[in-house]
N, C-alpha and C. Protein backbone atom coordinates (compact mmCIF):
# COMPACT_ATOMS: atom_id res chain seq x y z
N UNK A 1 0.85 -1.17 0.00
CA UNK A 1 0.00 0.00 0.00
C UNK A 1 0.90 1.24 0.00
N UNK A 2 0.39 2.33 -0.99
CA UNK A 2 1.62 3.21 -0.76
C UNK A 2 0.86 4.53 0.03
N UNK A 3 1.27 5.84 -0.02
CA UNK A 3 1.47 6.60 1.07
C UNK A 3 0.26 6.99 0.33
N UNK A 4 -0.68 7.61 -0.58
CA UNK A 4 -1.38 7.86 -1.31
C UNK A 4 -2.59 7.59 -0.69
N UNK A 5 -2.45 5.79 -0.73
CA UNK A 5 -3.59 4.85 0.09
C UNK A 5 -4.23 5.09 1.03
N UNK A 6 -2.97 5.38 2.16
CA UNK A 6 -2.47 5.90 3.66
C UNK A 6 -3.44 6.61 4.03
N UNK A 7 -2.72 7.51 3.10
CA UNK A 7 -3.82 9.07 3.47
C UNK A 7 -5.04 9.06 2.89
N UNK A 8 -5.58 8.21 2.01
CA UNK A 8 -6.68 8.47 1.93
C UNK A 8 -8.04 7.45 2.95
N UNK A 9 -6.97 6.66 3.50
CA UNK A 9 -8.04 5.87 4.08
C UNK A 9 -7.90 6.73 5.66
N UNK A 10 -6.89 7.01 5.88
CA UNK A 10 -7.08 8.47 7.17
C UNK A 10 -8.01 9.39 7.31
N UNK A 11 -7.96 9.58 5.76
CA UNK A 11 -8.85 11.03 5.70
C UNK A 11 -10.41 10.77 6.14
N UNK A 12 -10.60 9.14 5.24
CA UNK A 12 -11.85 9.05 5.26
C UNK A 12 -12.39 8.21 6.84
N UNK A 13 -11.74 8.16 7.81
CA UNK A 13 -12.03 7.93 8.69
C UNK A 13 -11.37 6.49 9.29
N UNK A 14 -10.91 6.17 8.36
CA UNK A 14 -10.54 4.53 8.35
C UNK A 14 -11.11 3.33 7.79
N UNK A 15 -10.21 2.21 7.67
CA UNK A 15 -10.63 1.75 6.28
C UNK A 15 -12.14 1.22 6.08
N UNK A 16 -12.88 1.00 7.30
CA UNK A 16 -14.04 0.16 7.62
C UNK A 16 -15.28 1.41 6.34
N UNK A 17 -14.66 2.95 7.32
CA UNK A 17 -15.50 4.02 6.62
C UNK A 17 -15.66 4.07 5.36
N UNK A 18 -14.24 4.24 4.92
CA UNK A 18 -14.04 3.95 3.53
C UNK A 18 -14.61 3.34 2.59
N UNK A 19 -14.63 1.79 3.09
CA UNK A 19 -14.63 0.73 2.18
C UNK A 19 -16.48 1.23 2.00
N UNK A 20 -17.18 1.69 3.37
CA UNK A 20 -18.57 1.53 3.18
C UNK A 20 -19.23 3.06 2.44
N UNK A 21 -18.45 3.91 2.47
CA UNK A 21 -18.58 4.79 1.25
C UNK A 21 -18.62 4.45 0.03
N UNK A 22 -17.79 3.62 -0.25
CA UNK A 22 -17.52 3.34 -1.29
C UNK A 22 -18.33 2.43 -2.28
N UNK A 23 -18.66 1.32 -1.01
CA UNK A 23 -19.55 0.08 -1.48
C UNK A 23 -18.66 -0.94 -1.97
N UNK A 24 -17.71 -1.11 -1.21
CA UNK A 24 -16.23 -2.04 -1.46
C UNK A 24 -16.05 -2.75 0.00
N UNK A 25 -15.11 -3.76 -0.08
CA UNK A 25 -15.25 -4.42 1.10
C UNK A 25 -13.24 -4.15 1.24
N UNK A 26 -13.26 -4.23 2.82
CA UNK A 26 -12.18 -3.98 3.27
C UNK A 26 -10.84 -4.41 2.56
N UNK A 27 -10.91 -5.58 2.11
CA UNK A 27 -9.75 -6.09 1.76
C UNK A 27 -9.53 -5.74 0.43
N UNK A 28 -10.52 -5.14 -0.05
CA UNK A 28 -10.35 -4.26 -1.74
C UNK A 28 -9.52 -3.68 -1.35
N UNK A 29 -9.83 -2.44 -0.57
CA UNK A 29 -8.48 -1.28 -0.21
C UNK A 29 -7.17 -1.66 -0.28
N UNK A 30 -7.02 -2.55 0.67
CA UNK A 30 -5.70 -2.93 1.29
C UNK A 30 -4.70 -3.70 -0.27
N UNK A 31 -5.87 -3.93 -1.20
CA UNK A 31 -5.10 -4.53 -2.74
C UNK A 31 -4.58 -2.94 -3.82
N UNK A 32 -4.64 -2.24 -3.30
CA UNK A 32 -4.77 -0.90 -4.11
C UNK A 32 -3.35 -0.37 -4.16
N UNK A 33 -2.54 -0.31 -5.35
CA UNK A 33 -1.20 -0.18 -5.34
C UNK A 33 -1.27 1.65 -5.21
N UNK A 34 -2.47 2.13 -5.81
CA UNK A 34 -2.85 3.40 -5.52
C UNK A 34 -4.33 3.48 -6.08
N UNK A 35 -4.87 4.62 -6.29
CA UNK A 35 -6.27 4.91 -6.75
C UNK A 35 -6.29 4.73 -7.33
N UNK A 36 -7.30 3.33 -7.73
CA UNK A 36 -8.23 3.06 -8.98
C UNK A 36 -8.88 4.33 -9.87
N UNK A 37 -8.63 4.06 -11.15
CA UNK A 37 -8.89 5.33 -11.71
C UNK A 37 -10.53 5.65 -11.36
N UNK A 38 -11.23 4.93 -11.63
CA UNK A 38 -12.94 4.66 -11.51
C UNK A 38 -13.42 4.81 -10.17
N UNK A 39 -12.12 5.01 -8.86
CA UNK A 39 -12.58 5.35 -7.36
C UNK A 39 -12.22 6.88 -7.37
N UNK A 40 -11.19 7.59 -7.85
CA UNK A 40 -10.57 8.94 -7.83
C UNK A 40 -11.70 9.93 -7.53
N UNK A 41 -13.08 9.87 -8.44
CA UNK A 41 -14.06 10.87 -8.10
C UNK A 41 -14.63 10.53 -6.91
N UNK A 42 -15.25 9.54 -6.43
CA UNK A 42 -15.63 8.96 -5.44
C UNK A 42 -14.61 9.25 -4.20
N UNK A 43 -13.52 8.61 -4.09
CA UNK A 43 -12.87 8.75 -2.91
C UNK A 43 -12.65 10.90 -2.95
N UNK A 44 -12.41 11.49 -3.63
CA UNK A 44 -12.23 12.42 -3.88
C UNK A 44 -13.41 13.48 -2.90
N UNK A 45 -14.63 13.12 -3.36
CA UNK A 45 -16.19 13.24 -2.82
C UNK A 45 -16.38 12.62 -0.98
N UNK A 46 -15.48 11.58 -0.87
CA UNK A 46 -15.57 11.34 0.54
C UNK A 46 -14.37 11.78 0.99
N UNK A 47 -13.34 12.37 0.81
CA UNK A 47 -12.09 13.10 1.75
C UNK A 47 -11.58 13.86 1.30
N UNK A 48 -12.52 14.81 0.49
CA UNK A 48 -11.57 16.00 0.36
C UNK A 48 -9.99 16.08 -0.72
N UNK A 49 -10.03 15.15 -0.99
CA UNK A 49 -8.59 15.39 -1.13
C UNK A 49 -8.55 15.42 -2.51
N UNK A 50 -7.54 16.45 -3.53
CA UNK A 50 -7.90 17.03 -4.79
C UNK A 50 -7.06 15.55 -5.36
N UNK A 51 -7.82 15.65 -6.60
CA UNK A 51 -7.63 14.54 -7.15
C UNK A 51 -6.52 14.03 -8.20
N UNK A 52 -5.78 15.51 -8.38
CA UNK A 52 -4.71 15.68 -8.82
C UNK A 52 -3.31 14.95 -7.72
N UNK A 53 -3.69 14.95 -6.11
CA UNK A 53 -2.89 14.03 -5.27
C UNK A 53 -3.36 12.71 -5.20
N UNK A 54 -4.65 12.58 -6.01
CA UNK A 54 -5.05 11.16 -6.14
C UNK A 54 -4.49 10.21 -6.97
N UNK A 55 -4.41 11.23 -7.82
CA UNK A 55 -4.13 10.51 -9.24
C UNK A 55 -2.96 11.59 -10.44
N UNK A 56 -1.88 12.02 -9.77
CA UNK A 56 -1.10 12.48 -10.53
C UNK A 56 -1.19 12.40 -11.85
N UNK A 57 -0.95 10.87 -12.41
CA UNK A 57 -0.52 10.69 -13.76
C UNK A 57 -2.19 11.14 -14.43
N UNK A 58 -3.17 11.08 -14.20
CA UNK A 58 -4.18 11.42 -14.65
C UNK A 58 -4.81 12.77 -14.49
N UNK A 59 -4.57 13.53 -13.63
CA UNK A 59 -5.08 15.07 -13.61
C UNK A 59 -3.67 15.76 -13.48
N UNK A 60 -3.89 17.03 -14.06
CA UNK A 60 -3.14 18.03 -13.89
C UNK A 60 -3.24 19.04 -12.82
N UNK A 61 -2.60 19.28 -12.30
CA UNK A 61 -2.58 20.50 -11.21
C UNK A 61 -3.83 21.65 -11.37
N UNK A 62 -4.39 21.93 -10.29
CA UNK A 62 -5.53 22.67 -10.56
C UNK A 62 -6.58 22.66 -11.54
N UNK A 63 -6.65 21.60 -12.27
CA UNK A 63 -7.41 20.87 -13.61
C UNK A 63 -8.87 21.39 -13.17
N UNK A 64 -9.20 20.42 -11.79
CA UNK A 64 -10.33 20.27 -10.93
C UNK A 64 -10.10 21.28 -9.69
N UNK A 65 -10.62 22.71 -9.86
CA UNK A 65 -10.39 23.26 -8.07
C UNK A 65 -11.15 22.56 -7.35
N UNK A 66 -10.42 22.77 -6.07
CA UNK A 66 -11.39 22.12 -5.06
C UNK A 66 -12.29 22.70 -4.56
N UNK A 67 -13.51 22.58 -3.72
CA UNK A 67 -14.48 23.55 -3.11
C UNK A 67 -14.29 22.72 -1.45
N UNK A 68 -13.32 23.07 -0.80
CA UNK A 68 -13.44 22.50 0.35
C UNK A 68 -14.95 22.08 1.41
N UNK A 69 -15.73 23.25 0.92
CA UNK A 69 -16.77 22.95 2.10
C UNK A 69 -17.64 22.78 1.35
N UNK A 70 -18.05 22.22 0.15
CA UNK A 70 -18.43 21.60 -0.26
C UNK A 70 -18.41 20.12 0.14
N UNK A 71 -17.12 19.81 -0.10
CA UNK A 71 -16.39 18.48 0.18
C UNK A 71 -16.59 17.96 1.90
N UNK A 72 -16.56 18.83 2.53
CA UNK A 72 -16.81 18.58 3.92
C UNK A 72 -18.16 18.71 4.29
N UNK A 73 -19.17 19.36 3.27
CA UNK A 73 -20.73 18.95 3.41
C UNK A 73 -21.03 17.78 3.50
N UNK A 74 -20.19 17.34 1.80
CA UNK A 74 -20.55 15.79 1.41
C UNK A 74 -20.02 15.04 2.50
N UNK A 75 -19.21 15.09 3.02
CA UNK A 75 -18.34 14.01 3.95
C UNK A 75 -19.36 14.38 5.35
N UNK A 76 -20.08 15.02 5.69
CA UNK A 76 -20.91 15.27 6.72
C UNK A 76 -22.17 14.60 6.73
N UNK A 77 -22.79 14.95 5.83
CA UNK A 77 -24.07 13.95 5.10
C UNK A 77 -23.82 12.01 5.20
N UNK A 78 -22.30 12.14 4.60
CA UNK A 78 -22.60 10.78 4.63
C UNK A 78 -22.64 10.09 5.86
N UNK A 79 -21.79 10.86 6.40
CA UNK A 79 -21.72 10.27 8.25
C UNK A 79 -22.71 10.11 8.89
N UNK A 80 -23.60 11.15 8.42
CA UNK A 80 -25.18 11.38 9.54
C UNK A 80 -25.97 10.05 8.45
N UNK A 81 -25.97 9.78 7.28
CA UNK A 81 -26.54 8.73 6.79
C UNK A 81 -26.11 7.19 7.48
N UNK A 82 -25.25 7.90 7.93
CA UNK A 82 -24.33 6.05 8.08
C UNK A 82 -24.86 5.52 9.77
């Protein structure tokens, strides 16, 4: 798992959170050499985190701005759903 992973399963609360955002089961994560291209918007939508640090080789720097509290709406909602 590389540092990428790390932080994104931090962000999102840990991997249990994660995986159930996602609709993936735990041990998916833990196979992830980094972000699946087809999770980048998704994980992106649950932690905030611009997707250009998601996925270097695929976005360019500032491609996608971020709307932080936006992002921390969505990540609020889902919690109170969960």
């Amino acid at each position: 798992m590389n540092e990428t992973v790390r932080r994104v399963i931090d962000a999102a609360g840990g991997p249990t959170a994660l995986a159930r955002h996602l609709g993936i089961k735990i041990p998916s994560l833990y196979s992830w050499r980094r972000i699946p291209a087809e999770r980048v918007n998704a994980v992106h939508a649950v932690t905030g985190i611009p997707r250009e640090d998601l996925r270097p080789d695929l976005f360019a720097p500032g491609q996608y701005p971020v709307d932080s509290s936006r992002a921390s709406k969505s990540l609020a909602r889902r919690e109170i759903a969960a």
